[in-house]
Protein backbone atom coordinates (compact mmCIF):
# COMPACT_ATOMS: atom_id res chain seq x y z
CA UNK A 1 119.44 101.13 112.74
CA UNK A 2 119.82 97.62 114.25
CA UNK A 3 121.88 95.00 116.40
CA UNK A 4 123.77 92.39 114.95
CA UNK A 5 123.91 90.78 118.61
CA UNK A 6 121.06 91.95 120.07
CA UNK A 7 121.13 89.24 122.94
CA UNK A 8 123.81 91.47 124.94
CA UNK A 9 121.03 93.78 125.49
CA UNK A 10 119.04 91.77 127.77
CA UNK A 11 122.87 92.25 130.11
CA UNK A 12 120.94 96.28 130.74
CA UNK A 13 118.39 94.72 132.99
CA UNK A 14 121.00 93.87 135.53
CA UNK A 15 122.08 97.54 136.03
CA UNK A 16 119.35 98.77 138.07
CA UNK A 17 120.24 95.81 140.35
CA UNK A 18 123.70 96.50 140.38
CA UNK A 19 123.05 100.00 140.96
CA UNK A 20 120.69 99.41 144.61
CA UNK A 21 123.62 96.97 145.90
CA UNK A 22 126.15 99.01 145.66
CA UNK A 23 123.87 102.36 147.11
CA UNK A 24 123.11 99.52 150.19
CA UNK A 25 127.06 98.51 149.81
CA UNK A 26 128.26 102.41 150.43
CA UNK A 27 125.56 103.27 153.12
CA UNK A 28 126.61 100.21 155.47
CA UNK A 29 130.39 100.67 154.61
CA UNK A 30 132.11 102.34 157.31
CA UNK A 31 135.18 104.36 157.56
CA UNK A 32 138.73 102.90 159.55
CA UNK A 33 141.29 105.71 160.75
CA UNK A 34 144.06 103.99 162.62
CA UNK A 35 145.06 107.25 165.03
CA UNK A 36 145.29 106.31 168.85
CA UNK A 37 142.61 109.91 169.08
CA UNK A 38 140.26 111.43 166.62
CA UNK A 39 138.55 113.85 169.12
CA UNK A 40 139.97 116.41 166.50
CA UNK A 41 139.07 114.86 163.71
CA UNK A 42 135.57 114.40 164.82
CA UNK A 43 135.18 118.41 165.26
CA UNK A 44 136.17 118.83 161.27
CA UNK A 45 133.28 119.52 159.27
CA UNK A 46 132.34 116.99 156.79
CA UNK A 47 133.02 118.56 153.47
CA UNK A 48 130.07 119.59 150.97
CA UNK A 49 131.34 117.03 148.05
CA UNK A 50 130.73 114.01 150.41
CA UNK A 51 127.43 114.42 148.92
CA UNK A 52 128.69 113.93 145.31
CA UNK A 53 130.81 110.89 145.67
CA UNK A 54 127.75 108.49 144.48
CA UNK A 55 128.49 110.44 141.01
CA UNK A 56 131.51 107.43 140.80
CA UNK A 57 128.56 104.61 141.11
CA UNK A 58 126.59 106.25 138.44
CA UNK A 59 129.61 106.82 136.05
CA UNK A 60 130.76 103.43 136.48
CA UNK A 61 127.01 101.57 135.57
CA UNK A 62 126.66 103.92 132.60
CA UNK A 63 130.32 102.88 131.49
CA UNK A 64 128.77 98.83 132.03
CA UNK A 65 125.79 100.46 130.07
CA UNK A 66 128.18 102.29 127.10
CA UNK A 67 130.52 98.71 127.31
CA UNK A 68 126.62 96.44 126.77
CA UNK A 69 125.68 98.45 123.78
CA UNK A 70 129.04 98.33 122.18
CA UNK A 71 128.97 94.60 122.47
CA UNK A 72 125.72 94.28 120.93
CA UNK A 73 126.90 96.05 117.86
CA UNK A 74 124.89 98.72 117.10
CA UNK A 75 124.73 99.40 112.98
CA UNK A 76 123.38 102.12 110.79
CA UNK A 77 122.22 100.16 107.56
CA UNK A 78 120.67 101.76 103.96
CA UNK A 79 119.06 99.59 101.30
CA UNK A 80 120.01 100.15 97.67
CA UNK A 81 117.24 99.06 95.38
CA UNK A 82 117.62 99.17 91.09
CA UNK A 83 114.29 98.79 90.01
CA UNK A 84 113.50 97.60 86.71
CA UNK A 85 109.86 98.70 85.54
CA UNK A 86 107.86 98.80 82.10
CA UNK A 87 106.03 101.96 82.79
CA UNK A 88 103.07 103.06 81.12
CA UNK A 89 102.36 106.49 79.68
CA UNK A 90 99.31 108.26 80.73
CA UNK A 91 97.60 111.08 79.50
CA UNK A 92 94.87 112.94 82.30
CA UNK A 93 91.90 114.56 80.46
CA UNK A 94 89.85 116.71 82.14
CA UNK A 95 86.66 118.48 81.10
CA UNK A 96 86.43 121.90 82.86
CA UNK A 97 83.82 123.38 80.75
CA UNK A 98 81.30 125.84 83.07
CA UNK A 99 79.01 122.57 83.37
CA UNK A 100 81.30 121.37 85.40
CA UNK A 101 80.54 123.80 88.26
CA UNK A 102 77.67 122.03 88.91
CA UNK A 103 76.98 121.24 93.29
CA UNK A 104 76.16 118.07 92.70
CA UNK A 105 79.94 117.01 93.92
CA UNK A 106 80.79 118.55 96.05
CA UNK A 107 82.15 121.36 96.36
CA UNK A 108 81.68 121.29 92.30
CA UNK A 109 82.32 118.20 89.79
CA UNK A 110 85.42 119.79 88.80
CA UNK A 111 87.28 120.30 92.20
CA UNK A 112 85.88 116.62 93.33
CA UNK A 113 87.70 115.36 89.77
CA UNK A 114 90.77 117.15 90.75
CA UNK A 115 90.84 115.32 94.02
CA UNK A 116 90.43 111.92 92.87
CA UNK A 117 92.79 112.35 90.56
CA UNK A 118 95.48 113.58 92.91
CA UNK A 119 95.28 110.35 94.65
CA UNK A 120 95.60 108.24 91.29
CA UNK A 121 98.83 110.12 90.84
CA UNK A 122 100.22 109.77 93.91
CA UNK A 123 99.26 105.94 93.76
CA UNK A 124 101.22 105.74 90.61
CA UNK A 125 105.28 104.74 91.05
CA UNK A 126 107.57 104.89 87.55
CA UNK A 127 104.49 105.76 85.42
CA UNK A 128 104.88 109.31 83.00
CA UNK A 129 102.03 111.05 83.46
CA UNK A 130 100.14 114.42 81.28
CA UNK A 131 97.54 116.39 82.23
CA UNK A 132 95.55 118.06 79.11
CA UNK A 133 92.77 120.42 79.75
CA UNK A 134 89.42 121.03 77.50
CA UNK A 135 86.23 122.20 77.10
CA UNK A 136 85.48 124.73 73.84
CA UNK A 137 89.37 124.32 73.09
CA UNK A 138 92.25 122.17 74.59
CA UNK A 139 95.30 122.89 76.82
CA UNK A 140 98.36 120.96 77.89
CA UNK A 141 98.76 121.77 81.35
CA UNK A 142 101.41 119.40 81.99
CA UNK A 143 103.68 117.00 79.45
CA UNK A 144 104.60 113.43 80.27
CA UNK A 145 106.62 113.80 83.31
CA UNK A 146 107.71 111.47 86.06
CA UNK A 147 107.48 114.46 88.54
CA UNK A 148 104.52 114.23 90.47
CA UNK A 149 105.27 117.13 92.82
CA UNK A 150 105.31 119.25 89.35
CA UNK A 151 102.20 117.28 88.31
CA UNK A 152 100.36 117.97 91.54
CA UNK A 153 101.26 121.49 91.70
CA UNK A 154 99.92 121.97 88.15
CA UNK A 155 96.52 119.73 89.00
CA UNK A 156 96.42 122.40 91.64
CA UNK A 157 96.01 124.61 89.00
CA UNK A 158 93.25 123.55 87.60
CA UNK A 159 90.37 126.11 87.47
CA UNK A 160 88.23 127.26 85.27
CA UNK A 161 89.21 130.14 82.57
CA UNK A 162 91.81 128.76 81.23
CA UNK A 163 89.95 127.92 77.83
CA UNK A 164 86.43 129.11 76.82
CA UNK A 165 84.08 126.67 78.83
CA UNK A 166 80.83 127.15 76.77
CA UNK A 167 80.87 124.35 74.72
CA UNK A 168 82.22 120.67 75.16
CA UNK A 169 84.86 119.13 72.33
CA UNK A 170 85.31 116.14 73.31
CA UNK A 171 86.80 114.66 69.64
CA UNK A 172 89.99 117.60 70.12
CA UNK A 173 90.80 116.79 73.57
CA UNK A 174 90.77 113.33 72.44
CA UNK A 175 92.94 113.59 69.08
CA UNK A 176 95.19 116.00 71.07
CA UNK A 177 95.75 113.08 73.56
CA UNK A 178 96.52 110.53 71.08
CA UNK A 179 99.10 112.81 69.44
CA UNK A 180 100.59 112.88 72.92
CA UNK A 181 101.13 109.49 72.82
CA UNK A 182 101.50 108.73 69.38
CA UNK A 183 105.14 108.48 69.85
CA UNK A 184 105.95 107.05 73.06
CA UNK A 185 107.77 103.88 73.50
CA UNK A 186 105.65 103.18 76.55
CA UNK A 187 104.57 99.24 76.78
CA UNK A 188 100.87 100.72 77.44
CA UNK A 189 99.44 103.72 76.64
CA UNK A 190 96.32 104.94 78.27
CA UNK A 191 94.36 108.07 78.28
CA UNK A 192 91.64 108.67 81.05
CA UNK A 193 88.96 111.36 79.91
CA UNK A 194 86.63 112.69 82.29
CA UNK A 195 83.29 114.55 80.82
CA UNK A 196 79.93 115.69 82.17
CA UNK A 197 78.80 116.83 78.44
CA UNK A 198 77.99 116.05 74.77
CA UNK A 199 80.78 116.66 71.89
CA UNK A 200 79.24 120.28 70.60
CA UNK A 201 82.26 121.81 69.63
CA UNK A 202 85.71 121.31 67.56
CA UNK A 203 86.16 119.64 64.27
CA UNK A 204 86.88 116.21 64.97
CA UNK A 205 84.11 113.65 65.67
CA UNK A 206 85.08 111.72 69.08
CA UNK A 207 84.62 108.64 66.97
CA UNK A 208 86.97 109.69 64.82
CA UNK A 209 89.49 110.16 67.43
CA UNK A 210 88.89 107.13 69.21
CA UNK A 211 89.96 105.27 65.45
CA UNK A 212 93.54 106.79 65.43
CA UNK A 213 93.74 105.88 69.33
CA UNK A 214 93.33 102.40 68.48
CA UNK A 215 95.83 102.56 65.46
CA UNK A 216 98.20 103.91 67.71
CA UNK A 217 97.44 100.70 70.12
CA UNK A 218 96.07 103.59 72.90
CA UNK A 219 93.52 102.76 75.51
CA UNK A 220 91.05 105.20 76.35
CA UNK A 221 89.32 105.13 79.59
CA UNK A 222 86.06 107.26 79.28
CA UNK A 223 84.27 109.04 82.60
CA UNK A 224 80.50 110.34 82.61
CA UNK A 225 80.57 112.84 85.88
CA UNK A 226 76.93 113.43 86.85
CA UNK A 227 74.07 112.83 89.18
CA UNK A 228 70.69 111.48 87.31
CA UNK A 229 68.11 113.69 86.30
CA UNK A 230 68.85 117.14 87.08
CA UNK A 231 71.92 119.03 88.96
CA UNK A 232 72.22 122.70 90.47
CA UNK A 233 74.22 124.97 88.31
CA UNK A 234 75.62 128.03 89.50
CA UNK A 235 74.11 131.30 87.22
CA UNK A 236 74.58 134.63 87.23
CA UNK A 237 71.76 137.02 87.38
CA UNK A 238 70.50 140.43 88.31
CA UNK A 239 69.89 139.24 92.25
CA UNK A 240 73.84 137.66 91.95
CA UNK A 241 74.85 134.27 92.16
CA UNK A 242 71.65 131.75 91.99
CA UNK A 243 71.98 127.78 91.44
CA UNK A 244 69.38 126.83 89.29
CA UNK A 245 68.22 123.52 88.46
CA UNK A 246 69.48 122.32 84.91
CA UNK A 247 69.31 118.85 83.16
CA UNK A 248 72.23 116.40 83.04
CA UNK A 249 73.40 115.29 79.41
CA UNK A 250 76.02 113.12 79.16
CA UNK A 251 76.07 111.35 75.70
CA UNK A 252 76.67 107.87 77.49
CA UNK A 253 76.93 106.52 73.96
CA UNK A 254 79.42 108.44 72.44
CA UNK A 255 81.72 107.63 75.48
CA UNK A 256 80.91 104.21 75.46
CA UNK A 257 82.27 103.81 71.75
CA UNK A 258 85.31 105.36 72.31
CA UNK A 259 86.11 103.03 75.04
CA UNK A 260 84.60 100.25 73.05
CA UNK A 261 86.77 101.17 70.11
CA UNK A 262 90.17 101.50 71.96
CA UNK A 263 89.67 98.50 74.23
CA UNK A 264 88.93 100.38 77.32
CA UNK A 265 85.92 101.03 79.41
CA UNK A 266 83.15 103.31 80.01
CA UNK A 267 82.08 104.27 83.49
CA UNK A 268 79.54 106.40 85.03
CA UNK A 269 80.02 108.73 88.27
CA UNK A 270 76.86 110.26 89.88
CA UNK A 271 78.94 110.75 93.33
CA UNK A 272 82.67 111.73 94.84
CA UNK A 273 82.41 107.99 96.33
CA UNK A 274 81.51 106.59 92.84
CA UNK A 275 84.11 108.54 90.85
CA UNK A 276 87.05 107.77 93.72
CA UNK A 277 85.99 103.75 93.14
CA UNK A 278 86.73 104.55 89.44
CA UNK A 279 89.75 105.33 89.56
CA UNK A 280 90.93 102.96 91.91
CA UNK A 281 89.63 100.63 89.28
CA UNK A 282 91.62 101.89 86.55
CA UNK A 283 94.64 102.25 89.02
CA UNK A 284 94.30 98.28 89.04
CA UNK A 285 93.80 97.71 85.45
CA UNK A 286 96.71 99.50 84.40
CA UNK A 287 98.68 98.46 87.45
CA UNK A 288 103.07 98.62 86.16
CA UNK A 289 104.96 95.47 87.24
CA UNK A 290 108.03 96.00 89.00
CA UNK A 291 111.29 94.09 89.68
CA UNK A 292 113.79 94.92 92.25
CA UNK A 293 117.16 94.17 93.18
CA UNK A 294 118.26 94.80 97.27
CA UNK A 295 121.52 95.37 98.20
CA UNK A 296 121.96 96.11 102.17
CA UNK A 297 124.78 98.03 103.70
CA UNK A 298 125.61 98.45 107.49
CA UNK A 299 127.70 100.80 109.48
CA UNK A 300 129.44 99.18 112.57
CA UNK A 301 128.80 102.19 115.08
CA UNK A 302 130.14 100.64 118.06
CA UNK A 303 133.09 102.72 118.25
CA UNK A 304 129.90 106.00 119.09
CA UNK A 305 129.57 103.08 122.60
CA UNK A 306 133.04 102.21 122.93
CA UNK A 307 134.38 105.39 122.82
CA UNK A 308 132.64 107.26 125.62
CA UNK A 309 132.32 104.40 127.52
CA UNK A 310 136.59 104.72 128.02
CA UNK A 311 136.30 108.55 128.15
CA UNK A 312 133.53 107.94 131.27
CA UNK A 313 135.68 105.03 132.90
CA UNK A 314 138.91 107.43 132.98
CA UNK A 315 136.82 110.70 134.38
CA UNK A 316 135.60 107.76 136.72
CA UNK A 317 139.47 106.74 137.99
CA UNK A 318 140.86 110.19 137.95
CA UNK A 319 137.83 111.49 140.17
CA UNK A 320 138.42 108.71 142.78
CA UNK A 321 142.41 109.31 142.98
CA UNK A 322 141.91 113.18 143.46
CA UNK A 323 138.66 114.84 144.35
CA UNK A 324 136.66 111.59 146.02
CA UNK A 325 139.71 109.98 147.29
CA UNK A 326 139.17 108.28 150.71
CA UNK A 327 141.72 107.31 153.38
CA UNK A 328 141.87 103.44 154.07
């Protein structure tokens, strides 16, 4: 919505002015009969709608006020953008083995990685995006798509359970990814894998998998999730749910060649601050370019002023010539 002359408008401050002179104009205004006696007149009753004749005043300033917008052109205008984008396909890996349970994110590593990464996707514009799911085994929870609301409501999801979380294979989750991507005709390719563990499962080394990444020209952005030293697990045991203390391993190494090896980088999260950072530094690594073309339209809507403004000016006349009509 704009004004194409938007000067008329500063005509509306006049109206309250015009308004007050002619309330002072009809209070000092008198009445003229020309009878040679109006004793009987002056017994009549004034009649009740003597009170309603200022109605015409206000009728006729918000006709001036209807007539003032219509001159300043009101118009109802949409942009049509084409956007033209090289978008880059990215695979989400997430570990949610039970390690990931651990309180030192809160309220657990997992749920703080879900988070963080539900603002990287909703920073993202024209990029396809997958979430895959490991820990003991793998799981597509979500193919390239360019649907976030799908992709959030699947990140939502999330949860542990939905493979065996006792062990850690880092090297399937990893080949799994790559033969995501394998085929895309994406410009970049780029998977993000988030750990808190050691490879101790599956039958591909993560080295291994980080080899046909790179001969598929696919960056791999590796995450250690942790505190140092030791975190609170949650364990289950004859008194019910206890955290106990357990020792963080993260093989640091292992996810440092993998990034090495693909051209990506290694980083290390030990809090929900750290890990956010992270991703907002990946989100401007792998930021898309975009071009776009602008096309604006406008809507003349004076017609919506105009319109009433004549509808208001002939209730206006009629209502002096019949029901507020006064004698000379």
């Amino acid at each position: 919505m704009r004004f194409a002359s938007p000067l008329y408008l500063l005509l509306l401050a006049v109206l309250p002015l015009l308004g007050y002179y002619f309330w002072r104009l009809e209070k000092r205004r008198g009445g003229a009969v020309r009878f040679s006696d109006i004793r009987h007149a002056r017994a009549l009753a004034p009649s009740r709608m003597l009170r309603f004749r200022p109605i015409l005043w206000v009728l006729r300033l918000l006709v001036l006020a209807l007539l003032i917008l219509a001159m300043a052109r009101p118009q109802h205008g949409w942009v049509e953008r084409s956007v033209s984008s090289h978008g880059i396909d990215i695979v989400l890996v997430l570990d949610v083995s039970y390690s990931m349970k651990a309180a030192d994110f809160q309220p657990n590593r997992l749920e703080a990685a879900k988070k963080v990464v539900s603002n990287f996707v909703s920073a993202r514009e024209a990029d396809r995006i997958s979430i895959i799911t490991f820990a003991t085994t793998y799981f597509t929870l979500c193919p390239l798509t360019l649907d976030y609301g799908v992709l959030q409501e699947f990140l939502d999801q999330v949860d542990f359970g939905i493979v065996d979380g006792n062990s850690t294979a880092i090297g399937m989750a990893l080949a799994n990814s790559v033969n995501k991507l394998k085929d895309s005709e994406a410009k970049k390719k780029v998977i993000i894998l988030l750990t808190d563990g050691e490879n101790n499962a599956g039958k591909i080394e993560p080295a291994t998998a980080a080899e046909i990444a790179r001969t598929f020209d696919i960056k791999v952005y590796t995450i250690g999730v942790g505190s140092r030293g030791t975190a609170l697990v949650p364990v289950d045991t004859v008194f019910g749910l206890q955290y106990v203390p357990q020792r963080v391993s993260i093989d640091e190494d292992t996810l440092r060649e993998i990034a090495g090896t693909t051209g990506g980088k290694y980083f290390r999260a030990t809090d929900e601050k750290k890990l956010a950072n992270i991703y907002d530094e990946i989100d401007r690594l792998e930021k898309t370019k975009y071009e776009y073309t602008e096309h604006h339209n406008y809507d003349e809507l004076m017609a919506y002023a105009a319109i009433p403004a004549l509808a208001f000016l002939l209730i206006a006349v009629l209502l002096a010539y019949t029901r507020f009509l006064k004698l000379p």
